[in-house]
N, C-alpha and C. Protein backbone atom coordinates (compact mmCIF):
# COMPACT_ATOMS: atom_id res chain seq x y z
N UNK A 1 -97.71 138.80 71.30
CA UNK A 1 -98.89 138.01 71.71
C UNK A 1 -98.73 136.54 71.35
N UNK A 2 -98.10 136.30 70.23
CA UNK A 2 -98.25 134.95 69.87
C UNK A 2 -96.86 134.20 70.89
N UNK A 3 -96.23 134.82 71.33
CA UNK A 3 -95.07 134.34 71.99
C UNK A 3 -95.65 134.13 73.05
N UNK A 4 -96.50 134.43 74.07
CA UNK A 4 -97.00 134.75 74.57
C UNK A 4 -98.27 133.47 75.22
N UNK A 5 -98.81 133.03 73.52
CA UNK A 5 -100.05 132.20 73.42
C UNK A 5 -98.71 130.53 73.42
N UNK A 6 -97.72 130.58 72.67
CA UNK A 6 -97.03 129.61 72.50
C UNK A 6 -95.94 128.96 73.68
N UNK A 7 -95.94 130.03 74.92
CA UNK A 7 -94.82 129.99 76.18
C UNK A 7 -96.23 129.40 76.71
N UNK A 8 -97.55 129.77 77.25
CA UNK A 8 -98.66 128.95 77.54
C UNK A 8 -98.73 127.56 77.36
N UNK A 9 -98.75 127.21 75.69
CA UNK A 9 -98.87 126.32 75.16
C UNK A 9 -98.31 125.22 75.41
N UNK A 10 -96.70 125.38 75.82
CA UNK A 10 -95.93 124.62 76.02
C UNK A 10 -95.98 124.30 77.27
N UNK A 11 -95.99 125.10 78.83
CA UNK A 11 -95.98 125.26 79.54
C UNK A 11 -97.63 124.25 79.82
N UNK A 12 -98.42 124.27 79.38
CA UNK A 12 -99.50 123.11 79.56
C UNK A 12 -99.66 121.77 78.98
N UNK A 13 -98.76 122.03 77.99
CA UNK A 13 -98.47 120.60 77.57
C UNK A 13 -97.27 120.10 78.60
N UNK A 14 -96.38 120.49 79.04
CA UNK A 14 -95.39 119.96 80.05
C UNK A 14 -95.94 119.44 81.29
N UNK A 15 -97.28 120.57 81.65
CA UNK A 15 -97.86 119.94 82.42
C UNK A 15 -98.94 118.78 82.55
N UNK A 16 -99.06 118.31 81.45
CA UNK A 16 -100.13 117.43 80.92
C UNK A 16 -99.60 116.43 80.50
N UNK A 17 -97.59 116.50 80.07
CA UNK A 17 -96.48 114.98 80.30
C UNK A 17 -96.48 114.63 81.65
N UNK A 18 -96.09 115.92 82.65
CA UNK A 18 -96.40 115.29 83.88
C UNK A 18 -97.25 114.62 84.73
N UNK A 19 -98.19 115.42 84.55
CA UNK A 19 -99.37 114.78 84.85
C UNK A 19 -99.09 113.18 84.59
N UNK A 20 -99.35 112.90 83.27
CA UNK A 20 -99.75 111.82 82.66
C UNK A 20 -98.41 110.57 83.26
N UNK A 21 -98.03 111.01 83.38
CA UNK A 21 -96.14 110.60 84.29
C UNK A 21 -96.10 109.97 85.74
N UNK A 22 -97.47 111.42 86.36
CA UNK A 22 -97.35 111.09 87.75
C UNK A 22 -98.38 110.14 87.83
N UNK A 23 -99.12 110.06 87.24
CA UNK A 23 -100.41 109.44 87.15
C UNK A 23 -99.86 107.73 87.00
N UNK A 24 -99.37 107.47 85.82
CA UNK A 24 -98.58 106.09 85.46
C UNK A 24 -97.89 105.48 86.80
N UNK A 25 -96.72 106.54 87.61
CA UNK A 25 -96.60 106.12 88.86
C UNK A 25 -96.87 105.85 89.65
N UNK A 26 -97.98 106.74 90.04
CA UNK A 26 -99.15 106.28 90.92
C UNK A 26 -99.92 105.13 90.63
N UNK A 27 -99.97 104.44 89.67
CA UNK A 27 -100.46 103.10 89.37
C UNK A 27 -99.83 102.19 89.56
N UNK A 28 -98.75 102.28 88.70
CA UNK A 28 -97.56 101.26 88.79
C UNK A 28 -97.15 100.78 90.47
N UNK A 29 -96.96 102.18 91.86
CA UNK A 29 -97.04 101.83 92.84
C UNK A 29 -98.22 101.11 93.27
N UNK A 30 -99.55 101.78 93.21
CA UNK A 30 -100.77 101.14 93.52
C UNK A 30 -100.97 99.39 93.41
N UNK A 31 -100.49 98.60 92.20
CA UNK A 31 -100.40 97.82 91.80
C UNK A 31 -99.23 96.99 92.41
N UNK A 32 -98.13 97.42 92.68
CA UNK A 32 -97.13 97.14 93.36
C UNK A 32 -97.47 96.76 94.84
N UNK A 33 -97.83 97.80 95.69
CA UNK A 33 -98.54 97.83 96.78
C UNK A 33 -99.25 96.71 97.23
N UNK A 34 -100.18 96.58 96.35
CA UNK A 34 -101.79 95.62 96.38
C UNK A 34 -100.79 94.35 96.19
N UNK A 35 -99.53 93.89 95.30
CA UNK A 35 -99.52 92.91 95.25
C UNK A 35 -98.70 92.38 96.65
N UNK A 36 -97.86 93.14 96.81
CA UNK A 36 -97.22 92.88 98.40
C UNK A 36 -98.45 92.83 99.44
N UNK A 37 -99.08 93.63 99.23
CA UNK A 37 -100.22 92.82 100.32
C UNK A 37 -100.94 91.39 100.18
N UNK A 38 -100.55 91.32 98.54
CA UNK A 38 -101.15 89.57 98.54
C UNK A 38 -100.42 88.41 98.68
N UNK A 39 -98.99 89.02 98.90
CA UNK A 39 -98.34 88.07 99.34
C UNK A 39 -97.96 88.32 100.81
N UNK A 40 -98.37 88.79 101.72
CA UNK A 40 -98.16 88.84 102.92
C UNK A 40 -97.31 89.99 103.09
N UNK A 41 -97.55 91.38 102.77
CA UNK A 41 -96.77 92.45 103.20
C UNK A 41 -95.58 92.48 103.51
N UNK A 42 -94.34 93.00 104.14
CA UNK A 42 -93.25 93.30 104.84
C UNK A 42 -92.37 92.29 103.87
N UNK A 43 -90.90 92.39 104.24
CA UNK A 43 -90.23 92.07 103.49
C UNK A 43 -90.25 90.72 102.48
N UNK A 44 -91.15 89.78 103.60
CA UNK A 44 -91.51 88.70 102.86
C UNK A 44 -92.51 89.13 101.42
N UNK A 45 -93.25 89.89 101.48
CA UNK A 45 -94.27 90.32 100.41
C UNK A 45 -93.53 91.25 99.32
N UNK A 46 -92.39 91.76 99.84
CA UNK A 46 -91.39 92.94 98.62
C UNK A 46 -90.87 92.06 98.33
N UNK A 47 -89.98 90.90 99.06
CA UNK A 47 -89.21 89.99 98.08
C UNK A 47 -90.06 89.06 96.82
N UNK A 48 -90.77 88.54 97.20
CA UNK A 48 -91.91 87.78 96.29
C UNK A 48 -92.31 88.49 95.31
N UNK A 49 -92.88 89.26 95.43
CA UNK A 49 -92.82 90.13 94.23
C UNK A 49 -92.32 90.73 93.08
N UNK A 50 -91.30 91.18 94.02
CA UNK A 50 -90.31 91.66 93.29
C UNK A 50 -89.16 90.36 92.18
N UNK A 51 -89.71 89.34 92.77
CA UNK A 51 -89.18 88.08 91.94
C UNK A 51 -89.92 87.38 91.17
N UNK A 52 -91.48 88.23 91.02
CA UNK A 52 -92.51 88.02 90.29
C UNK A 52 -93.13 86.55 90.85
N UNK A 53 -93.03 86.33 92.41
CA UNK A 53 -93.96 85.25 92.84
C UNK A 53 -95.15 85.47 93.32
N UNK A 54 -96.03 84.71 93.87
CA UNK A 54 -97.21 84.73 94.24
C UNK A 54 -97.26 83.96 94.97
N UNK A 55 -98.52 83.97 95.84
CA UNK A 55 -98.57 82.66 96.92
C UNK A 55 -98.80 80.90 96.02
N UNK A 56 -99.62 81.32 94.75
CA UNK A 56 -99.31 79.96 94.09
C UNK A 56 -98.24 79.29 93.59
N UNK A 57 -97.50 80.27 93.01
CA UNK A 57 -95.80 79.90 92.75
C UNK A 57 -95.13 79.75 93.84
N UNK A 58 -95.26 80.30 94.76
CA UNK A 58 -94.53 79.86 96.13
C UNK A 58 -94.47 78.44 96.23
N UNK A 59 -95.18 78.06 96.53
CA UNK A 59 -96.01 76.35 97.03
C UNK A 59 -95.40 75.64 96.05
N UNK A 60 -95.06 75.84 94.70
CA UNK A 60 -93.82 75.12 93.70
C UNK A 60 -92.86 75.08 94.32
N UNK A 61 -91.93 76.36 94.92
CA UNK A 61 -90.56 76.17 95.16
C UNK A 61 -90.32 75.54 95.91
N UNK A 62 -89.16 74.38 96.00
CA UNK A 62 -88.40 73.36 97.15
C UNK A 62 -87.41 74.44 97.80
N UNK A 63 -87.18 73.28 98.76
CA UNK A 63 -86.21 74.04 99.55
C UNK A 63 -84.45 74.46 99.18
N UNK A 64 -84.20 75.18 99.73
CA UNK A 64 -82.85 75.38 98.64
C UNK A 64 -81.83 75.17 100.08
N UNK A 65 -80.84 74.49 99.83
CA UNK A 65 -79.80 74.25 100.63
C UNK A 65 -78.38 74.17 100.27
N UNK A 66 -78.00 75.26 100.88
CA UNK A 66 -76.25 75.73 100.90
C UNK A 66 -75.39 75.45 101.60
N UNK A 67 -74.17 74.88 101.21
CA UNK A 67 -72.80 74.41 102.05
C UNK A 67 -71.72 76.02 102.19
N UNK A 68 -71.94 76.35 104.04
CA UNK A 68 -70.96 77.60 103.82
C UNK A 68 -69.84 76.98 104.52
N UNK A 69 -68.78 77.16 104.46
CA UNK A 69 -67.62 76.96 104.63
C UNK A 69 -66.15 78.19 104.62
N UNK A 70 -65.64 77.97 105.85
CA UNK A 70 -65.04 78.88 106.15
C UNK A 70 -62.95 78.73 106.00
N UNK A 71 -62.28 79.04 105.19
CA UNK A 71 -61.38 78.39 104.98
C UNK A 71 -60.11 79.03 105.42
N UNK A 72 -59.18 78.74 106.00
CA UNK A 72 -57.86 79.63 106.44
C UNK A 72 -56.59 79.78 105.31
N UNK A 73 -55.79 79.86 105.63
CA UNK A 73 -54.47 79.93 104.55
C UNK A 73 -54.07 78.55 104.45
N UNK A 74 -54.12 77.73 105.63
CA UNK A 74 -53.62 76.30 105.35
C UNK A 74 -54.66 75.74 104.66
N UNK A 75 -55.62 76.06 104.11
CA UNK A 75 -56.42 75.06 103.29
C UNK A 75 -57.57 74.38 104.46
N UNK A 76 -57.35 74.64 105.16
CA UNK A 76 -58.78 73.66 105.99
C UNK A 76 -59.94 74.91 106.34
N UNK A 77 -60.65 73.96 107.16
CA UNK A 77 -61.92 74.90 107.69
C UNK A 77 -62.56 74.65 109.09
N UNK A 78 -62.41 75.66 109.53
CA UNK A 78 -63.06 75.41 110.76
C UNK A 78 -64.70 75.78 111.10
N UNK A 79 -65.06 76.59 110.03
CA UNK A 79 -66.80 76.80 109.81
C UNK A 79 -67.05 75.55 108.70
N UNK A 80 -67.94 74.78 108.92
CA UNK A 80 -68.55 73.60 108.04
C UNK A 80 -69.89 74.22 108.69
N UNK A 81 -71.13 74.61 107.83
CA UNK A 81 -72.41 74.99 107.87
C UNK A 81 -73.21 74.48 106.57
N UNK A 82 -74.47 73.68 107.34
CA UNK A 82 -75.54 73.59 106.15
C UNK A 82 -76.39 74.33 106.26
N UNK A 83 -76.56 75.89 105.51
CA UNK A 83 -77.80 76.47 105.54
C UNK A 83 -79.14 76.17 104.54
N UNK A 84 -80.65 76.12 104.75
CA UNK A 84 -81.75 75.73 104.62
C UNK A 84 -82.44 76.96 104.47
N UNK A 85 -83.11 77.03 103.33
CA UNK A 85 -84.22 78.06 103.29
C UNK A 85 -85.55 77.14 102.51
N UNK A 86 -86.13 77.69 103.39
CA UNK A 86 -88.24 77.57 102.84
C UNK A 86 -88.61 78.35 102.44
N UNK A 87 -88.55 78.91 100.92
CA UNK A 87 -89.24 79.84 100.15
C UNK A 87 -90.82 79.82 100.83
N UNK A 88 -91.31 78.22 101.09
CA UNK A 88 -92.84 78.82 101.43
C UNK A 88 -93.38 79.03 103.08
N UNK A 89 -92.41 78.87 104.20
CA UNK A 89 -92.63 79.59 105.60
C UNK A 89 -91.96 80.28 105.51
N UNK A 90 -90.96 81.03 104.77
CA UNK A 90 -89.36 81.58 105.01
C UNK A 90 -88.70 81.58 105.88
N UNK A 91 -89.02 80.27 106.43
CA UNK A 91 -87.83 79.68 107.93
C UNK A 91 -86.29 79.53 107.04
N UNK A 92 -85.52 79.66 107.94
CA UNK A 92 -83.77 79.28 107.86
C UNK A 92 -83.76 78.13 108.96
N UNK A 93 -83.26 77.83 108.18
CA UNK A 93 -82.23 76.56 109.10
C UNK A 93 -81.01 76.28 109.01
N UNK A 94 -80.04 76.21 110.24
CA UNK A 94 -78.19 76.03 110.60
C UNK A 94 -78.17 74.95 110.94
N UNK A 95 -77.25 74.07 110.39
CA UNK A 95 -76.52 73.26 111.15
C UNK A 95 -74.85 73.05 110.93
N UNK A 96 -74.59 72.97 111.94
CA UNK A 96 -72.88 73.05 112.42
C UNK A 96 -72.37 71.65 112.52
N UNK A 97 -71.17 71.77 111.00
CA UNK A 97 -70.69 69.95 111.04
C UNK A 97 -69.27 70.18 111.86
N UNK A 98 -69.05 69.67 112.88
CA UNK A 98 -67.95 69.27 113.89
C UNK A 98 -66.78 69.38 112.51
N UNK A 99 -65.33 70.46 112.38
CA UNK A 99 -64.47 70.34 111.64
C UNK A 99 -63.89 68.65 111.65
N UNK A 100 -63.71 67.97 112.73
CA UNK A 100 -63.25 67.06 113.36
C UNK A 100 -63.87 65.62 112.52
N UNK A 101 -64.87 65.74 112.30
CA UNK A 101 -65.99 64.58 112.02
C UNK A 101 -65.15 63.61 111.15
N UNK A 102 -65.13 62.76 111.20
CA UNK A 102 -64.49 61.28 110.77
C UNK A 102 -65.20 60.75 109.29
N UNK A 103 -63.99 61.29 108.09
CA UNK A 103 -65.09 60.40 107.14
C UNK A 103 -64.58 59.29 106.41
N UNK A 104 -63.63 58.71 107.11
CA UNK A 104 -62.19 57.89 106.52
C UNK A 104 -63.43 56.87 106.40
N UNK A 105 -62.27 55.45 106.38
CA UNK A 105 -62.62 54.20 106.46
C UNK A 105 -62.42 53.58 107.37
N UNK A 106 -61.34 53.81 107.59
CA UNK A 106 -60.55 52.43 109.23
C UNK A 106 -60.75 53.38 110.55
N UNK A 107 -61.08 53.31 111.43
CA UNK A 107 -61.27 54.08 112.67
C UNK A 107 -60.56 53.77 113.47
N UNK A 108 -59.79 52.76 113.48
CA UNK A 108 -58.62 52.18 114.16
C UNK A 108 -57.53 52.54 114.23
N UNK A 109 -57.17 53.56 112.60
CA UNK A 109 -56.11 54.11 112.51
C UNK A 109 -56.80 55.62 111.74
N UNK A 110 -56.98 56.13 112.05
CA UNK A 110 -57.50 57.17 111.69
C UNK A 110 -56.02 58.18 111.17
N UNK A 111 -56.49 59.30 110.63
CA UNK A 111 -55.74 60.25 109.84
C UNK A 111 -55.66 61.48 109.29
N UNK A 112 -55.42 62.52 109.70
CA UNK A 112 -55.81 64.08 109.67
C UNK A 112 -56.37 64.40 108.64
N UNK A 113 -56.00 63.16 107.65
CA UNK A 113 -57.08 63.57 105.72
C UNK A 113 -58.35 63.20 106.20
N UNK A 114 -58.36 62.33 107.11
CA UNK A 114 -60.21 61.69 107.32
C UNK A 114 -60.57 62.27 107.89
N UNK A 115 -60.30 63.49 108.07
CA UNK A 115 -61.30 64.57 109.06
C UNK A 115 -61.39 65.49 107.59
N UNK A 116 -63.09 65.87 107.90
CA UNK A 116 -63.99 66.65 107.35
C UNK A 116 -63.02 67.65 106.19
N UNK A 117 -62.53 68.58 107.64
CA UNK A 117 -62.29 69.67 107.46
C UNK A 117 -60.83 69.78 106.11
N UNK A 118 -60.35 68.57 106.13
CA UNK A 118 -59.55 68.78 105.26
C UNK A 118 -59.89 68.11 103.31
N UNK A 119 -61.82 68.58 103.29
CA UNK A 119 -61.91 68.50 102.28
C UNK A 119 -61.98 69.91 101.43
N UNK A 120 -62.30 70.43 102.64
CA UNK A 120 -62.13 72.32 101.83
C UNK A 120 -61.50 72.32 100.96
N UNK A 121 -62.14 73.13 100.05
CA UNK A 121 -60.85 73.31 98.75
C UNK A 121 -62.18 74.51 98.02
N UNK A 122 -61.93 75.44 98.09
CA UNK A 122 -62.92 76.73 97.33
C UNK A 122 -62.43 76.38 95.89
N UNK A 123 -61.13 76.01 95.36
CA UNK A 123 -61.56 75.14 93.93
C UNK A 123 -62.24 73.90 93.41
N UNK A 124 -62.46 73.05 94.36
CA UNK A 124 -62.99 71.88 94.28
C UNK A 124 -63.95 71.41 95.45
N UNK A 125 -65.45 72.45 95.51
CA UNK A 125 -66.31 72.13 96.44
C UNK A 125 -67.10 70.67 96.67
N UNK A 126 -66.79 70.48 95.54
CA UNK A 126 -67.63 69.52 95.01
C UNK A 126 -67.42 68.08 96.38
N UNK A 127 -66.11 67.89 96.57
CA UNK A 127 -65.78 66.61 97.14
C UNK A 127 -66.16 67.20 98.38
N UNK A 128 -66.00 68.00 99.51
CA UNK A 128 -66.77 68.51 100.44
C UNK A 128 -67.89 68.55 100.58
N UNK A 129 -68.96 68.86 99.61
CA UNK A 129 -70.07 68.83 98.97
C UNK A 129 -70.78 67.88 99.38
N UNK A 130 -70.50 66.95 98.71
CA UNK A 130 -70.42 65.37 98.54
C UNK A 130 -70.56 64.52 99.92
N UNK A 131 -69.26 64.54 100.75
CA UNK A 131 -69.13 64.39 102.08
C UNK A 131 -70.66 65.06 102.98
N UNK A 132 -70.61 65.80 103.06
CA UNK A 132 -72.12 66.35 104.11
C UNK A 132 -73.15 65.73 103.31
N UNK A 133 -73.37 65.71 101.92
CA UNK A 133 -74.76 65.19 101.52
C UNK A 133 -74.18 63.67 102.24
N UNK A 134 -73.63 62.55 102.26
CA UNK A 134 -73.64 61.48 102.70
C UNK A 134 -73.66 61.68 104.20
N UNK A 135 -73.32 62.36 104.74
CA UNK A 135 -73.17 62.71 106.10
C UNK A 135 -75.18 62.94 106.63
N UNK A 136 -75.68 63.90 106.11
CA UNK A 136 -77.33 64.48 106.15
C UNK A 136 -78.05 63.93 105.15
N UNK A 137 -77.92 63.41 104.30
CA UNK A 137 -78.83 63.01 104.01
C UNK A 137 -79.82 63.55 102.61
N UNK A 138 -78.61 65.07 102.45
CA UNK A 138 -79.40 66.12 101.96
C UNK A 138 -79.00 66.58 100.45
N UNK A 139 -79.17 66.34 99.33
CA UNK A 139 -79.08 67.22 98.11
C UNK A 139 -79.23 68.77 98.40
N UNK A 140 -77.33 68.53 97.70
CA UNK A 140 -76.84 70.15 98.21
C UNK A 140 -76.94 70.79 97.05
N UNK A 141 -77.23 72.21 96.51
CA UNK A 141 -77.06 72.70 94.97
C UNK A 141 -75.91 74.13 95.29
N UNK A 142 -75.82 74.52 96.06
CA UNK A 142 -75.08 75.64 96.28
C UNK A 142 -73.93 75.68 97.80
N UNK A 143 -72.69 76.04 97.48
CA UNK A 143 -71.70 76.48 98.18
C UNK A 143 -71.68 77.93 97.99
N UNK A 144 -70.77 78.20 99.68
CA UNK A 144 -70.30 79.65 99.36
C UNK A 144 -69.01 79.78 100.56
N UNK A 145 -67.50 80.10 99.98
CA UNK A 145 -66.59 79.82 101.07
C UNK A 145 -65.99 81.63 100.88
N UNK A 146 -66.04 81.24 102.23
CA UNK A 146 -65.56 82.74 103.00
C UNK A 146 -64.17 82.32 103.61
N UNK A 147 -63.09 83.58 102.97
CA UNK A 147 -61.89 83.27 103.97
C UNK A 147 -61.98 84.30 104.97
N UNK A 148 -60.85 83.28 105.77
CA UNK A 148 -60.91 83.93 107.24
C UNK A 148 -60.62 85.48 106.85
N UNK A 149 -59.27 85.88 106.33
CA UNK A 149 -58.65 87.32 105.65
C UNK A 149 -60.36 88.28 105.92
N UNK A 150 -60.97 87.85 105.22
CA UNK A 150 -62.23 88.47 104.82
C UNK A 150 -62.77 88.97 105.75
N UNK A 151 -63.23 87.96 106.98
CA UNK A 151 -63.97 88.22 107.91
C UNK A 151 -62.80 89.43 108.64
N UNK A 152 -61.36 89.22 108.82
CA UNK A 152 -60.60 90.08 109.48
C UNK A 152 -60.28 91.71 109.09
N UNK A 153 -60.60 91.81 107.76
CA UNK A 153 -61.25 93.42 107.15
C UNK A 153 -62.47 93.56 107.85
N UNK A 154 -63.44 92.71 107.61
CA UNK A 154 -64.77 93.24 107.97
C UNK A 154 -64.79 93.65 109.04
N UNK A 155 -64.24 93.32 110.51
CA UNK A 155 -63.58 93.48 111.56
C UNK A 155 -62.92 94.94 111.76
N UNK A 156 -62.20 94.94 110.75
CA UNK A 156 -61.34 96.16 110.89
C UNK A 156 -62.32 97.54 110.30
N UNK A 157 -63.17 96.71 109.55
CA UNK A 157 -63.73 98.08 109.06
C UNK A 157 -64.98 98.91 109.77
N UNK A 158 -65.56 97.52 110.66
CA UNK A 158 -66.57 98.15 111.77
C UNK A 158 -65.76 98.83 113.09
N UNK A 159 -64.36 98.87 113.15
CA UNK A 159 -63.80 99.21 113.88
C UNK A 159 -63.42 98.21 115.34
N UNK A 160 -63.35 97.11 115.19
CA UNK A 160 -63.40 95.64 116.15
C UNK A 160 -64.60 95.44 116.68
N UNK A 161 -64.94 94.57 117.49
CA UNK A 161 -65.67 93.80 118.09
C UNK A 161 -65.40 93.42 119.42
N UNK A 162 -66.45 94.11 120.22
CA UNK A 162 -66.40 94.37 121.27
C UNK A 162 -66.91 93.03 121.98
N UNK A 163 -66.20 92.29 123.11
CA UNK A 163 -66.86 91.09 123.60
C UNK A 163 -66.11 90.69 125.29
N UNK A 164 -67.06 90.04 126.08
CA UNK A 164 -66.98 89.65 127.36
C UNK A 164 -66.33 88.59 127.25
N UNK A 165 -65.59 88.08 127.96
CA UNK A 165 -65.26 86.44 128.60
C UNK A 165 -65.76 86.35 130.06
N UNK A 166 -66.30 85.39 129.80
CA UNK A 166 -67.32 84.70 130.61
C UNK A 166 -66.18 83.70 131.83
N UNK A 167 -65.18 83.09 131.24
CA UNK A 167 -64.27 82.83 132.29
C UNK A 167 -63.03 82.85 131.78
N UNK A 168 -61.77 82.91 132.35
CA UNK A 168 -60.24 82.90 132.64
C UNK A 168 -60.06 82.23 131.00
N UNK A 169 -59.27 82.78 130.26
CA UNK A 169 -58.49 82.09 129.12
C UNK A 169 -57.29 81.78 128.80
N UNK A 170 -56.78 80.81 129.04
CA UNK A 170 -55.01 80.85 128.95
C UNK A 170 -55.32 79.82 128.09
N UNK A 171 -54.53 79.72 127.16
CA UNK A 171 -53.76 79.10 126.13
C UNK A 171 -52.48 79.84 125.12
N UNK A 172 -51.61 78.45 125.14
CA UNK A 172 -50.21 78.91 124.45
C UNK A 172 -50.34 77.79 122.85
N UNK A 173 -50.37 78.18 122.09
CA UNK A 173 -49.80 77.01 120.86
C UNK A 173 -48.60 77.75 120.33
N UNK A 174 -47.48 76.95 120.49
CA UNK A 174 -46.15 77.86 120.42
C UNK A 174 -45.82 77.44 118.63
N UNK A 175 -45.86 76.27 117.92
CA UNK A 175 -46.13 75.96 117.17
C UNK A 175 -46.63 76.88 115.76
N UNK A 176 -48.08 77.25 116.28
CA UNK A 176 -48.48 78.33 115.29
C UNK A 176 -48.32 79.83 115.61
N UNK A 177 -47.62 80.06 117.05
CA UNK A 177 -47.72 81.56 117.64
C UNK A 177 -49.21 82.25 118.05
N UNK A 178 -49.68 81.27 118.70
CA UNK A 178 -51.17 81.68 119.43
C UNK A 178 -51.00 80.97 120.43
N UNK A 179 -51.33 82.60 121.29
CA UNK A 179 -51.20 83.37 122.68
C UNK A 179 -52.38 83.49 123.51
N UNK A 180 -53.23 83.25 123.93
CA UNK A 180 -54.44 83.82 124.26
C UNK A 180 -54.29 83.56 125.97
N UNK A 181 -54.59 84.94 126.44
CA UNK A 181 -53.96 85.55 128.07
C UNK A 181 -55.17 86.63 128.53
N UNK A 182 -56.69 86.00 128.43
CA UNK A 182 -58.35 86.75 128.98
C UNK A 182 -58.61 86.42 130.00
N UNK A 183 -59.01 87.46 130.96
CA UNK A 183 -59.31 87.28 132.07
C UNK A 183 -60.71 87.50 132.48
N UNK A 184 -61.58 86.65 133.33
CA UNK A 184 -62.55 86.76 132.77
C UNK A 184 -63.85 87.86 133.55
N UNK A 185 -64.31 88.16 133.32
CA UNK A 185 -65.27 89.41 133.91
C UNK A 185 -64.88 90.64 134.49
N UNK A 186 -63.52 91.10 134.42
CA UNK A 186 -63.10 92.14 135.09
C UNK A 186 -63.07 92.75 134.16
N UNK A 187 -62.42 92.16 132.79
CA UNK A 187 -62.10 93.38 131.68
C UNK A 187 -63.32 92.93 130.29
N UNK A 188 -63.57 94.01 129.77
CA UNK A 188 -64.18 93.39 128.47
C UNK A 188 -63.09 93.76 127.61
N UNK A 189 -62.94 93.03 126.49
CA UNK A 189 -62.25 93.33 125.10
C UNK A 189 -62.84 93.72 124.00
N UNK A 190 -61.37 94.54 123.04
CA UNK A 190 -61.99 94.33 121.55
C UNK A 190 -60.99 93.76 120.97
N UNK A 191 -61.76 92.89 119.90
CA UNK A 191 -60.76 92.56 119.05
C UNK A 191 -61.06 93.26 117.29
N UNK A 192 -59.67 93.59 116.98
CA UNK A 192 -59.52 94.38 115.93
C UNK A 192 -58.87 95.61 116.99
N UNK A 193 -57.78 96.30 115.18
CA UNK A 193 -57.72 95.99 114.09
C UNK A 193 -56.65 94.86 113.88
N UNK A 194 -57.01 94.03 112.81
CA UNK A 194 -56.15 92.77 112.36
C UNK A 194 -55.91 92.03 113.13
N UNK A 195 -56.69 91.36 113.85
CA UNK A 195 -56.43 89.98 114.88
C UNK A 195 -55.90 90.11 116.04
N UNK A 196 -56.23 91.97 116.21
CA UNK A 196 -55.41 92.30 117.85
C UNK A 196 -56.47 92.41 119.02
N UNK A 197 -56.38 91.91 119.71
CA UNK A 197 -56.84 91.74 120.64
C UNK A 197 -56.33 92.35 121.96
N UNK A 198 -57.21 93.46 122.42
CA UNK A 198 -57.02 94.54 123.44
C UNK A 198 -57.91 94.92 124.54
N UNK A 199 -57.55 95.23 125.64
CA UNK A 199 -58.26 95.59 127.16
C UNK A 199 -59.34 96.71 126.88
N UNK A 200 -59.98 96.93 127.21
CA UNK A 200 -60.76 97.99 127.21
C UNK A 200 -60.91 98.94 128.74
């Protein structure tokens, strides 16, 4: 009997941790919930939150602006991007700096260092950096450089990338060994795996 009164015993106190368990959760969500609805629901309202903002702390944060940059094996770049975020509309904003763009001195004699693109350096963002804020106008606080390699796994790992040409492509650069032989609207392509490019 007493085994009996004590398998009970326990068995209602386990249920009375739970309880008390599920109950705490159910708040903790409740509270959670209510506050994403005060910051405007959907992902905008889970992120805020979850970063412990509010619509009054919002209205503090400035805008945050990032230099992405895209870099090959030779050291240059052919992606130059200023991305823009508004913590308080959560608009984005792109803009695309011409690799090409001129930041020498003499324009008369210009020089493959006075183009943009050959300030890339993922060890030394800083002087790239530098260049676009004088270029826009804009106090930059964050870089982020992606090599090409990178994007060409990612490629390989969705299994290529499927895409149209819109018209006829011939080009030869014998130089670097790029071939490009698309014809345009009859065939679609993929490209991948590893920079191959094939008929479909």
């Amino acid at each position: 009997m007493k085994d009996k009164k004590v398998k009970k015993r326990g068995r209602r106190t386990k249920r009375k941790i739970l309880l008390v368990i599920l109950l705490i959760l159910i708040t903790f969500a409740s509270m959670f919930a209510y506050r994403v609805h005060q910051n405007g629901g959907g992902w905008q309202g889970i992120l805020m939150t979850l970063f412990g903002h509010n619509p009054r702390t919002v209205q503090d944060l400035e805008k945050i602006h990032v230099l992405v940059a895209g870099s090959d094996d030779g050291g240059l770049s052919d992606t130059i991007m200023l991305v823009s975020y508004d913590p308080q509309t959560q608009q984005v904003g792109m803009l695309s700096i011409p690799r090409d763009t001129f930041i020498g001195e003499n324009r008369n004699r210009p020089r493959p260092a006075d183009r943009i693109n050959a300030l890339a350096d993922a060890q030394n963002p800083r002087r790239l950096m530098d260049a676009v804020e004088e270029l826009v106008g804009i106090e930059i606080s964050y870089y982020l450089f992606v090599e090409i390699d990178i994007i060409v796994e990612l490629v390989d790992v969705i299994g290529g990338v499927w895409f149209d040409v819109p018209i006829d492509m011939r080009y030869d650069d014998y130089g670097d060994g790029l071939h490009i032989n698309l014809t345009a609207r009859i065939s679609i392509y993929k490209w991948g795996p590893s920079r191959m490019v094939t008929e479909i």
